[in-house]
Each structure stands twice: as C-alpha cells, then as structure tokens.
C-alpha atoms as a PDB file:
ATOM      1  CA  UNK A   1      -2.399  23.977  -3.624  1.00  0.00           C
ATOM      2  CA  UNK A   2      -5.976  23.582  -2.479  1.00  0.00           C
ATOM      3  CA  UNK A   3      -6.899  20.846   0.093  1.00  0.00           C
ATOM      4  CA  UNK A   4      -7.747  17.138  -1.789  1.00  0.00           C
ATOM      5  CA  UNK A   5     -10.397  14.920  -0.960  1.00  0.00           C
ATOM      6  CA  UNK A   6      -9.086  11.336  -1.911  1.00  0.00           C
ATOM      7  CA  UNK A   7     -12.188   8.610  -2.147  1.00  0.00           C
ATOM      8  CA  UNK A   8     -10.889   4.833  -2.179  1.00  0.00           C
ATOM      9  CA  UNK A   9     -13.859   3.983  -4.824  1.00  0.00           C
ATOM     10  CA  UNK A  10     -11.651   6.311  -7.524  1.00  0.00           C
ATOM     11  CA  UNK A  11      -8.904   3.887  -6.850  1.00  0.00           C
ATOM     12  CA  UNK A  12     -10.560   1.005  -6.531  1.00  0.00           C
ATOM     13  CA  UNK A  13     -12.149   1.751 -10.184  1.00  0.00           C
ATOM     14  CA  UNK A  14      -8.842   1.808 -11.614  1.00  0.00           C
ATOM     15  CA  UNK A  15      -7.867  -1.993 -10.565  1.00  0.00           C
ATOM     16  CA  UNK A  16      -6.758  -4.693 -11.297  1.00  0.00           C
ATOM     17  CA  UNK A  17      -4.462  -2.712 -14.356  1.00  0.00           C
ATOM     18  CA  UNK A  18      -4.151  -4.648 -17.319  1.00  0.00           C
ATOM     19  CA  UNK A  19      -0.989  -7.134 -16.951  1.00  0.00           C
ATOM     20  CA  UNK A  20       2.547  -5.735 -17.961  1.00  0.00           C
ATOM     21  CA  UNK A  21       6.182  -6.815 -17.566  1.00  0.00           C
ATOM     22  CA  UNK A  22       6.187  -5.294 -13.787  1.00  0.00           C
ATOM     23  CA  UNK A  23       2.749  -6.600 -13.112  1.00  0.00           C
ATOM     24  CA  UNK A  24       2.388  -9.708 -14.594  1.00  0.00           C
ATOM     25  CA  UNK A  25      -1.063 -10.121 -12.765  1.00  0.00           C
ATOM     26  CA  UNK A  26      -2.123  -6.886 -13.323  1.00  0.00           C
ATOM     27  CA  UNK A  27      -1.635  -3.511 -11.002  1.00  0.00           C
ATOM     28  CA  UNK A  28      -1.967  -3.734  -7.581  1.00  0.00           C
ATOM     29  CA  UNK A  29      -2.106  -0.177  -6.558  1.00  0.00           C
ATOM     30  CA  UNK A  30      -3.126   3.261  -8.556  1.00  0.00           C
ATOM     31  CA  UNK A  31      -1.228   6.539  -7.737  1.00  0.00           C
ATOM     32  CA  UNK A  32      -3.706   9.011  -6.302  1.00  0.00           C
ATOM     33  CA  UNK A  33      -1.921  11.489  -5.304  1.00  0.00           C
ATOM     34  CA  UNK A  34       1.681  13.507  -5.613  1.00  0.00           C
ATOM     35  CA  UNK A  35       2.883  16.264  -3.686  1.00  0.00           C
ATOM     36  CA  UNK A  36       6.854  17.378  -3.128  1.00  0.00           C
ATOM     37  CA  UNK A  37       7.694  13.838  -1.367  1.00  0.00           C
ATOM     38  CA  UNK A  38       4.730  12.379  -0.806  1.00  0.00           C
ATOM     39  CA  UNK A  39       2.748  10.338  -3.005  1.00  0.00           C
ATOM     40  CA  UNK A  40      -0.497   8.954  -1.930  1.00  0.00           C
ATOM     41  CA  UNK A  41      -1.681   5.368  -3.136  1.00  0.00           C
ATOM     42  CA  UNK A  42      -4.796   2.892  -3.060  1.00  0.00           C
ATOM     43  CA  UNK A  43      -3.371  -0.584  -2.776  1.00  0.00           C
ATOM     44  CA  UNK A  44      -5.054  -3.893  -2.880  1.00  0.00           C
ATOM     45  CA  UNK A  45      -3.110  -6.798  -2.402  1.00  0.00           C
ATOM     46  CA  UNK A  46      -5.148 -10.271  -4.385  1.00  0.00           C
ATOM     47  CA  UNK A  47      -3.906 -13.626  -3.628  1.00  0.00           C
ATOM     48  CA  UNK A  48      -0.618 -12.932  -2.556  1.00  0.00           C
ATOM     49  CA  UNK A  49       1.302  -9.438  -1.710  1.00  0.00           C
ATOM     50  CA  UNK A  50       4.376 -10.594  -3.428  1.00  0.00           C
ATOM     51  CA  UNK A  51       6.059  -6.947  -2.113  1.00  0.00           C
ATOM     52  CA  UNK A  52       9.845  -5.841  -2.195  1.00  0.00           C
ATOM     53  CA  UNK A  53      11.754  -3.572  -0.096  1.00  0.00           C
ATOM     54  CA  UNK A  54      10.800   0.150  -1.200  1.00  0.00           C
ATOM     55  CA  UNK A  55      13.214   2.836  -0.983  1.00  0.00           C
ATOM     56  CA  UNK A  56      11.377   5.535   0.954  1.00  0.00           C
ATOM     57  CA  UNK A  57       9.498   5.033   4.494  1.00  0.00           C
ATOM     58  CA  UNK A  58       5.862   4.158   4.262  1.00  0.00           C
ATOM     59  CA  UNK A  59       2.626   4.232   5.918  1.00  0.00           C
ATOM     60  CA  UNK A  60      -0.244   2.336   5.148  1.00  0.00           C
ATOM     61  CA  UNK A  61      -4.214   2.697   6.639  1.00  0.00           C
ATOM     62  CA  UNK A  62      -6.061   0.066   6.300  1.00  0.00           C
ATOM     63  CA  UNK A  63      -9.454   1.262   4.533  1.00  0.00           C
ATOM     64  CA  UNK A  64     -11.133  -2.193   4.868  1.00  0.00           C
ATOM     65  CA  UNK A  65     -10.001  -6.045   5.617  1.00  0.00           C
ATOM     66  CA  UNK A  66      -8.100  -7.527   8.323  1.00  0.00           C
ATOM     67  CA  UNK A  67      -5.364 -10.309   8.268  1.00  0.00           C
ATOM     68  CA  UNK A  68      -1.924 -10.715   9.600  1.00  0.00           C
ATOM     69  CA  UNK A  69       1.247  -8.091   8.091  1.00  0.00           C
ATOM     70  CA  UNK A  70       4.537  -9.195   8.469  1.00  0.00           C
ATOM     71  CA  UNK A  71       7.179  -6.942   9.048  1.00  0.00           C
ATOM     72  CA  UNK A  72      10.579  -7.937   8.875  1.00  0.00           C
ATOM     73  CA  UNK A  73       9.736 -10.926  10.610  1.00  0.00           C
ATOM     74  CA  UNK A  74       7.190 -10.027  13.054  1.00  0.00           C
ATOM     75  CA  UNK A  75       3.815 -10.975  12.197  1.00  0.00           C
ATOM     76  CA  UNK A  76       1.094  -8.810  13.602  1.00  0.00           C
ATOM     77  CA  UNK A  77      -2.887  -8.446  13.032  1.00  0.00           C
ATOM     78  CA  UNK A  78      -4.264  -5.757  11.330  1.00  0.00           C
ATOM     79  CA  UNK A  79      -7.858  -4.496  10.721  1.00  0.00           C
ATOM     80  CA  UNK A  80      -9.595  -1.517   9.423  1.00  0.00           C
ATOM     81  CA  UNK A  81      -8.421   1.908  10.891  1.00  0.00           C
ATOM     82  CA  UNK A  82      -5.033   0.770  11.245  1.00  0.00           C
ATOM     83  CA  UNK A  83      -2.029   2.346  10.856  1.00  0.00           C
ATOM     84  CA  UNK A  84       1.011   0.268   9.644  1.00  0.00           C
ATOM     85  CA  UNK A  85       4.827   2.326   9.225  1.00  0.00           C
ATOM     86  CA  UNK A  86       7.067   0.449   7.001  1.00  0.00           C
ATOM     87  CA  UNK A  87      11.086   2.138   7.012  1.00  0.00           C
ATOM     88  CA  UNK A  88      12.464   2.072   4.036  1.00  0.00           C
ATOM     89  CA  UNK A  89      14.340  -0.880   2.641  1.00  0.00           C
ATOM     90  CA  UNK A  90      12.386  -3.170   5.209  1.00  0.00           C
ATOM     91  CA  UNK A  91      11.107  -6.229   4.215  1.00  0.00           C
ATOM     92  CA  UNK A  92       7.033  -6.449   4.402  1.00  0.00           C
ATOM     93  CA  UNK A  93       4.026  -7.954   3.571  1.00  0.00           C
ATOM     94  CA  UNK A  94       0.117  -8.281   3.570  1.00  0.00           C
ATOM     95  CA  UNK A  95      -0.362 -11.977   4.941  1.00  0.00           C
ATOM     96  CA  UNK A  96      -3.239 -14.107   5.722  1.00  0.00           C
ATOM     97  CA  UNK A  97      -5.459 -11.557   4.305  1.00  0.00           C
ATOM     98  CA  UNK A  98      -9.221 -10.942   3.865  1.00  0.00           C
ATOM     99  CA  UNK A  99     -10.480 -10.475   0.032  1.00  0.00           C
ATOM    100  CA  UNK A 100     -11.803  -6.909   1.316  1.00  0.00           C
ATOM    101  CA  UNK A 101      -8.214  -5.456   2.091  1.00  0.00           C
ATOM    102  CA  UNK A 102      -7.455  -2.449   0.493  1.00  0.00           C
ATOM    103  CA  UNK A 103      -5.238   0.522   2.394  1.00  0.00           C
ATOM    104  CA  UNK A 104      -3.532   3.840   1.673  1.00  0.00           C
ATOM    105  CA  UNK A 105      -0.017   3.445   0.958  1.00  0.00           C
ATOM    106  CA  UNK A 106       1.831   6.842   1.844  1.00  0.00           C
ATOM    107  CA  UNK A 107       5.166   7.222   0.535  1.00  0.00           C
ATOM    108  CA  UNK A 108       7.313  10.224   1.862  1.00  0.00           C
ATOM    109  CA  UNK A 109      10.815  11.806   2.842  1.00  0.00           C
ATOM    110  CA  UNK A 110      13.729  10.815   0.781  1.00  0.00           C
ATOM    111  CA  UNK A 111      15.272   7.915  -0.895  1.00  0.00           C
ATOM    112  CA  UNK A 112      16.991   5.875   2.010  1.00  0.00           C
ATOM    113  CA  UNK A 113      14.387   6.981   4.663  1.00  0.00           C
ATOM    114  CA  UNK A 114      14.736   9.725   6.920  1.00  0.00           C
END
C-alpha cells in the first residue's frame, strides 16, 4: 500500500449524511480511511455529541474548534492540535463545543481494546 494523504475538506464535503434510522440527524462522521485495524474518520459533532461507548480504543486530533471533552467523568479543555485517547468501552463526549470542531477519529487494535 502506498502512503495516503487524508484532507479534512474531503470529509467535511460528505456531511451532514442524509438522516437514517442510526442517524436520525444525519451522519456525524465519514469513513476516510481503512487499513488491517485501523480505520481513519472525519467527525463533526453539531449541537450535541450524543456518543456511546465504542468497542475498540480511539484517538481523536482535533483539526479545528475548542471546547470542553468529557471523559468518563473528567472534563478537560481541548483545542486544535490536540490529541484526545479514548479506551474502549469508555464513556465520552465532545462538550461545550465551538461550531468549528471537527477531529480525526482513529479507531485501532481489537474489539475490547488492547
């Protein structure tokens, strides 16, 4: 596999998805890239991140935006260039968010966390 170049604009030209069962509001994040275990997505929480427990560790990088992310409990700020880990199964959430947000969501390793 060649190297990928992954620009947030694609992504962000992709959303809000039309509204479905899952997404009643629409999609909130576009799969940009997969690769064995990892799979690379542009998310951008609107409104409220209404967010459940995933079931693989995370990473997000904040592209743009600031605001507050709580994790489990423990709220913390966040701005652009950030790097946020989520395990898997924890409890999360974009909160008191700029309209700008949008991040990288990296999912990886296997189900359960590693």
């Amino acid at each position: 596999m060649n190297a990928w170049m992954l620009h947030p604009e694609n992504g962000l030209a992709q959303l809000p998805g039309p509204p479905t069962a899952t997404y009643p509001r629409g999609a909130r994040s576009v799969a940009m890239l997969q690769h064995g275990s990892l799979e690379v997505r542009l998310f951008k929480p609107q409104d409220r991140d209404l967010q459940q427990p995933h079931t693989r560790d995370e990473l997000y990088v904040v592209v743009s935006g600031h605001g507050r992310f709580d994790n489990g409990g423990t709220v913390l700020p966040f701005k652009t260039g950030d790097a946020i880990f989520v395990p898997a199964h924890g409890l999360h959430r974009f909160v008191e968010f700029s309209e700008d947000v949008v991040t990288w969501v990296m999912f990886y390793g296997p189900e359960g966390g590693e």
